[in-house]
Protein backbone atom coordinates (compact mmCIF):
# COMPACT_ATOMS: atom_id res chain seq x y z
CA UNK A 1 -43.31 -66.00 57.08
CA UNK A 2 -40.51 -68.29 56.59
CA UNK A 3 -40.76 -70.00 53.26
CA UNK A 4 -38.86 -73.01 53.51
CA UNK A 5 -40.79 -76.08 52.94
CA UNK A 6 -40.45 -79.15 55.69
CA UNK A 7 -40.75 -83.17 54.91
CA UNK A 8 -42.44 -84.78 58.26
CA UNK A 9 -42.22 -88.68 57.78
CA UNK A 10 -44.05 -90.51 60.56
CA UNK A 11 -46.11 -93.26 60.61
CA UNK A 12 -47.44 -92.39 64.47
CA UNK A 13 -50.50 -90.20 63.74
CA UNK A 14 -50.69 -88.00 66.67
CA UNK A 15 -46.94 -87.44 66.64
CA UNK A 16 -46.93 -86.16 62.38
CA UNK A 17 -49.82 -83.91 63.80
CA UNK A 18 -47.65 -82.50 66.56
CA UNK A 19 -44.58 -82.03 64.60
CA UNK A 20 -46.36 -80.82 61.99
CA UNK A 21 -48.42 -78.00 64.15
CA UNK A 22 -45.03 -76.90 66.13
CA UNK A 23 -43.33 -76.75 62.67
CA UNK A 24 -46.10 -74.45 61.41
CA UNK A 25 -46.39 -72.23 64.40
CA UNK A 26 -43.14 -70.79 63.62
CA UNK A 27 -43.72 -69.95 60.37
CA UNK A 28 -42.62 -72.87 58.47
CA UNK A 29 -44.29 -74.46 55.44
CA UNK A 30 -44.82 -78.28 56.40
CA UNK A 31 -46.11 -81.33 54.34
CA UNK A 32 -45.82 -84.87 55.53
CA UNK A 33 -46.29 -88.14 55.14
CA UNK A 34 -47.13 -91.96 56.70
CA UNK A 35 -45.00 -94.08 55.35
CA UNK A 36 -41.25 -93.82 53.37
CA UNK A 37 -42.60 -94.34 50.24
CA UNK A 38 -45.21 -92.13 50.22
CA UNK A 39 -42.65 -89.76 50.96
CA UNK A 40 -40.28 -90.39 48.46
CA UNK A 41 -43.12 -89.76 46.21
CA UNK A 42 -43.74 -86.26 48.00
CA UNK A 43 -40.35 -85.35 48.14
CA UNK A 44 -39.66 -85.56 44.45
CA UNK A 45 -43.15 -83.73 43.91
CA UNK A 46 -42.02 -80.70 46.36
CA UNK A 47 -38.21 -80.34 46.88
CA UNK A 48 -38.47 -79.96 50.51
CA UNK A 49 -35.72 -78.01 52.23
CA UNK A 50 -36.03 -80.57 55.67
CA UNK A 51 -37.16 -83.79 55.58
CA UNK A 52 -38.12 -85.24 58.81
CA UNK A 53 -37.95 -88.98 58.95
CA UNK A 54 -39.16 -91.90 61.62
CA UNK A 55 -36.41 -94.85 61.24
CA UNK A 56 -38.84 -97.39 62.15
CA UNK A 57 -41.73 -97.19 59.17
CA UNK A 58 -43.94 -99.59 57.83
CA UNK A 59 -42.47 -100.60 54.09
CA UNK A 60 -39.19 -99.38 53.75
CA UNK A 61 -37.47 -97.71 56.79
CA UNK A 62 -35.67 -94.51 57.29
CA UNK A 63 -32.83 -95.77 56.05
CA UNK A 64 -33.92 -96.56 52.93
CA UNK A 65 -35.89 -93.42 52.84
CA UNK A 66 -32.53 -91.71 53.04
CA UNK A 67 -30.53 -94.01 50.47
CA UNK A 68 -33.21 -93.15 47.93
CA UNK A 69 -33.59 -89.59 48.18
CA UNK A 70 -30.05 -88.88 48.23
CA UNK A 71 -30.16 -90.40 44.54
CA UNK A 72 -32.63 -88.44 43.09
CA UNK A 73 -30.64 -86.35 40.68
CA UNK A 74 -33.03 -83.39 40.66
CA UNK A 75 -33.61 -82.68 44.28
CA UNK A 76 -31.43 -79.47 45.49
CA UNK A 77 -29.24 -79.87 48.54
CA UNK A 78 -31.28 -81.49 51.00
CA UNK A 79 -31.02 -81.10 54.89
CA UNK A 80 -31.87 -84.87 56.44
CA UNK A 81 -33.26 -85.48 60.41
CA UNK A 82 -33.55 -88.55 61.93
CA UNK A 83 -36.27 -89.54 64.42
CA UNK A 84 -36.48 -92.75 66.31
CA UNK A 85 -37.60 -93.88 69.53
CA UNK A 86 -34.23 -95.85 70.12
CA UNK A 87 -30.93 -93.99 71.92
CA UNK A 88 -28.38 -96.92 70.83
CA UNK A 89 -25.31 -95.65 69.73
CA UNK A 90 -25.74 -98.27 66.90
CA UNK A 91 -28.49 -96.32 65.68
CA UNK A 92 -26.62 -93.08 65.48
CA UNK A 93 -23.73 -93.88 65.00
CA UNK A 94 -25.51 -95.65 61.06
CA UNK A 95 -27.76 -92.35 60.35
CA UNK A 96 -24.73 -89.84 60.92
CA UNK A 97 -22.42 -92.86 58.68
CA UNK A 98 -25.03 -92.28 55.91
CA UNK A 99 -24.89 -88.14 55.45
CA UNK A 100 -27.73 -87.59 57.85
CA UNK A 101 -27.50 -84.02 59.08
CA UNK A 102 -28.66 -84.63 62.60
CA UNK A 103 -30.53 -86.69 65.21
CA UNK A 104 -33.55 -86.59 67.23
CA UNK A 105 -34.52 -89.34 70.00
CA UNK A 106 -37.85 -89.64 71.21
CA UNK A 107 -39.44 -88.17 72.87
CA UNK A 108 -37.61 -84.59 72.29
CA UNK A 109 -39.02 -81.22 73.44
CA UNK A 110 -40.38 -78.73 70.77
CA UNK A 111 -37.19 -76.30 71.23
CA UNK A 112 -35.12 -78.98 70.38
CA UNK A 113 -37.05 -79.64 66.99
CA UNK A 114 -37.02 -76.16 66.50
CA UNK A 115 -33.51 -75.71 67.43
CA UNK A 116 -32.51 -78.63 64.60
CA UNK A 117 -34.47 -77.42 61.62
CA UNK A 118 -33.08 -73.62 62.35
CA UNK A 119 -29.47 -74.60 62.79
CA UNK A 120 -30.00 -77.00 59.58
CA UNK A 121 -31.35 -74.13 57.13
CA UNK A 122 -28.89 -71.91 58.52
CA UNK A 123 -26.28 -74.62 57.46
CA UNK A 124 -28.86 -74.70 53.89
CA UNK A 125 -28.24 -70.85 53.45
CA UNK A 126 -24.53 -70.83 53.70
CA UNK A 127 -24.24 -73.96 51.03
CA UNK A 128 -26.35 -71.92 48.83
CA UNK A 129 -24.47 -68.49 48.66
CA UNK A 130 -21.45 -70.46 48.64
CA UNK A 131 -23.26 -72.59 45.88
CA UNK A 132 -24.12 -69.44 43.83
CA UNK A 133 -20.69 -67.39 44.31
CA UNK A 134 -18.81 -70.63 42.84
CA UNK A 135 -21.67 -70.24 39.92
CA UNK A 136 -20.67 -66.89 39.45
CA UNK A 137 -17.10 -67.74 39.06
CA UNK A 138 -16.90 -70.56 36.86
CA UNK A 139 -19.38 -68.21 34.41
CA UNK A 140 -16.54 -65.43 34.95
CA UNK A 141 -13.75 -67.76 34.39
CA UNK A 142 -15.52 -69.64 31.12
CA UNK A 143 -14.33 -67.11 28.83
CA UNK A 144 -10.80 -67.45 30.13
CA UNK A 145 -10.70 -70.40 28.74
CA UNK A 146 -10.38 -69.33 25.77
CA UNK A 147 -6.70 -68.39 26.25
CA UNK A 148 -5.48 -72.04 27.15
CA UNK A 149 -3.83 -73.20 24.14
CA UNK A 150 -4.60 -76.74 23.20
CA UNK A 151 -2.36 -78.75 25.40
CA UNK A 152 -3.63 -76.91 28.41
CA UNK A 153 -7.46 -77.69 27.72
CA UNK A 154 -6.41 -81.75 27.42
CA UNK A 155 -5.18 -81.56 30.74
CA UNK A 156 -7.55 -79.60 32.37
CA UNK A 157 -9.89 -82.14 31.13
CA UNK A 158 -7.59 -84.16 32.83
CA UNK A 159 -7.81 -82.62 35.76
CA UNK A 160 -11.69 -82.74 35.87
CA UNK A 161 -11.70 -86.28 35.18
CA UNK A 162 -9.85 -86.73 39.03
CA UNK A 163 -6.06 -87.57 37.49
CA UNK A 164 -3.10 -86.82 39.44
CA UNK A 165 -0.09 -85.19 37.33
CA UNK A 166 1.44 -88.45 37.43
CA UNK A 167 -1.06 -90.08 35.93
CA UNK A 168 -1.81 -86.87 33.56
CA UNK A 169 1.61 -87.58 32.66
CA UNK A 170 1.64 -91.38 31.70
CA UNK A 171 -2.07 -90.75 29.51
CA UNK A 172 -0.73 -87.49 27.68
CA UNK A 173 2.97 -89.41 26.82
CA UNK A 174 4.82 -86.29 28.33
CA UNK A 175 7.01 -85.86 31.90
CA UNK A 176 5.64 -84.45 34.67
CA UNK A 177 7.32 -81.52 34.89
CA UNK A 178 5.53 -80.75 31.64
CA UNK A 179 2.54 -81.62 33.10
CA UNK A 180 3.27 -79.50 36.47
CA UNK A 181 3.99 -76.47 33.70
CA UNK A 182 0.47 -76.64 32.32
CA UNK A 183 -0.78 -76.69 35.39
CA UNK A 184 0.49 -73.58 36.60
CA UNK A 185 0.10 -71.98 33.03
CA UNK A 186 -3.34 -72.94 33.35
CA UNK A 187 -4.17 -71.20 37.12
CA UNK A 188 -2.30 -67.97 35.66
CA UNK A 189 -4.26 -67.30 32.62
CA UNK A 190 -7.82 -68.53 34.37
CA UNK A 191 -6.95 -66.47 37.43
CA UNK A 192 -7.10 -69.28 40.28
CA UNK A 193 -4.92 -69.30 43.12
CA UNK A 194 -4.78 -71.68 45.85
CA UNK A 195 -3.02 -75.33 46.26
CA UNK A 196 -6.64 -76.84 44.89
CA UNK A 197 -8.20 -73.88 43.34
CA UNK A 198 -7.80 -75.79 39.84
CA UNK A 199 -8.95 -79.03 40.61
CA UNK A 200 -12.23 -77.10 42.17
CA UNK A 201 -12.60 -75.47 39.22
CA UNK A 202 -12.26 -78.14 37.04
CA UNK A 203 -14.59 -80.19 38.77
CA UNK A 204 -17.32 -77.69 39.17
CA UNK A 205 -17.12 -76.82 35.54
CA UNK A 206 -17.38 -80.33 34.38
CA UNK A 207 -20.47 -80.38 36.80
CA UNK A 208 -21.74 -77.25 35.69
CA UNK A 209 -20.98 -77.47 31.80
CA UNK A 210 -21.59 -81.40 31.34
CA UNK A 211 -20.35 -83.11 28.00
CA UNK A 212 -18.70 -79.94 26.69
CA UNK A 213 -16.92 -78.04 29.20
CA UNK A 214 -13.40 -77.33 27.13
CA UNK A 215 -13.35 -79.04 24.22
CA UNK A 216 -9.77 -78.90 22.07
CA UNK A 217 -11.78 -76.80 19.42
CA UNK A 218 -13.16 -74.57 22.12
CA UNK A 219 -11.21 -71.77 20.57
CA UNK A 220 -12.63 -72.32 17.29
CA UNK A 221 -15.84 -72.75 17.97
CA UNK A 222 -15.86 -69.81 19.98
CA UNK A 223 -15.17 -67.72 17.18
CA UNK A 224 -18.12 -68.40 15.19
């Protein structure tokens, strides 16, 4: 038994049903809904893996069923399908602009559903170990940091905040060949090697380790 958990929004009765019943014949665990904000509501509740989604749904549309999950901080990684019963290229062409994963036009046959949701939590998996391996590393690398003297941890907060050396440069009052010396200081003694393996690092630490990823005092407080 598969245990990943599928969203069906549609407001068409006998077509929820249908999806719904193919979905659970192959093992799947399916909720659903008959109307976007109903679903909102069910999504935040139960961190579907899928969710399913008409375009045209009484209240707020697909569309909007889309912006607002995608902004609820607490949902995991979240795969997104489209239904609708149009085939403009308008139509796609706006769900695939927004982050939708893929696209379904109605009527589609049950291998094709199938087909979607597999290739979508195969797609899920991959994010995930990558996800948890990048997890893994920053923990491994955390202590590392440690070693940076104090100069190195302003710019790596720099570096987390999204400033080029450049600009590194012109906050810190220094050149940028100073800054361009940290920087490969900093990659040595944390381990990282790659032309962005730094600024990935940075920026999943700061994401990881909000608020207090490497303070100045970090060697300090360390110590106690």
């Amino acid at each position: 038994m598969n245990n990943s958990l599928i969203l069906v929004i549609e407001d068409e009765k006998a077509l929820r049903e249908n999806i719904s019943d193919i979905i659970a014949h192959y093992g799947f665990h399916v909720i659903s809904a008959p109307a976007g904000e109903e679903g909102v509501q069910m999504a935040m509740e139960h961190t579907p893996d899928i969710i399913i989604c008409d375009i045209m749904l009484p209240g707020i549309d697909g569309f909007d069923v889309f912006s607002r999950i995608k902004q609820i901080p607490q949902l995991p990684p979240t795969a997104f399908i489209f239904l609708t019963a149009k085939s403009t290229r308008s139509d796609t062409r706006t769900g695939m602009d927004m982050g939708a994963d893929d696209y379904l036009t109605k009527p589609f046959t049950k291998e094709e559903l199938i087909n979607s949701i597999k290739a979508r939590l195969e797609k899920l998996s991959k994010t995930n170990r990558y996800r948890s391996e990048q997890d893994a590393l920053i923990e491994a690398t955390f202590d590392k940091i440690t070693n940076l003297t104090k100069a190195e941890r302003r710019v790596l907060n720099q570096i987390a905040e999204g400033f080029t050396t450049p600009q590194i440069a012109q906050k810190l009052f220094v050149s940028k060949k100073t800054i361009e010396n940290h920087r490969v200081n900093i990659s040595r003694k944390l381990d990282l090697s790659g032309p962005n393996s730094l600024i990935s690092f940075a920026l999943r630490l700061k994401a990881q380790k909000p608020g207090n990823q490497f303070p100045d005092d970090l060697a300090s407080t360390s110590a106690h």
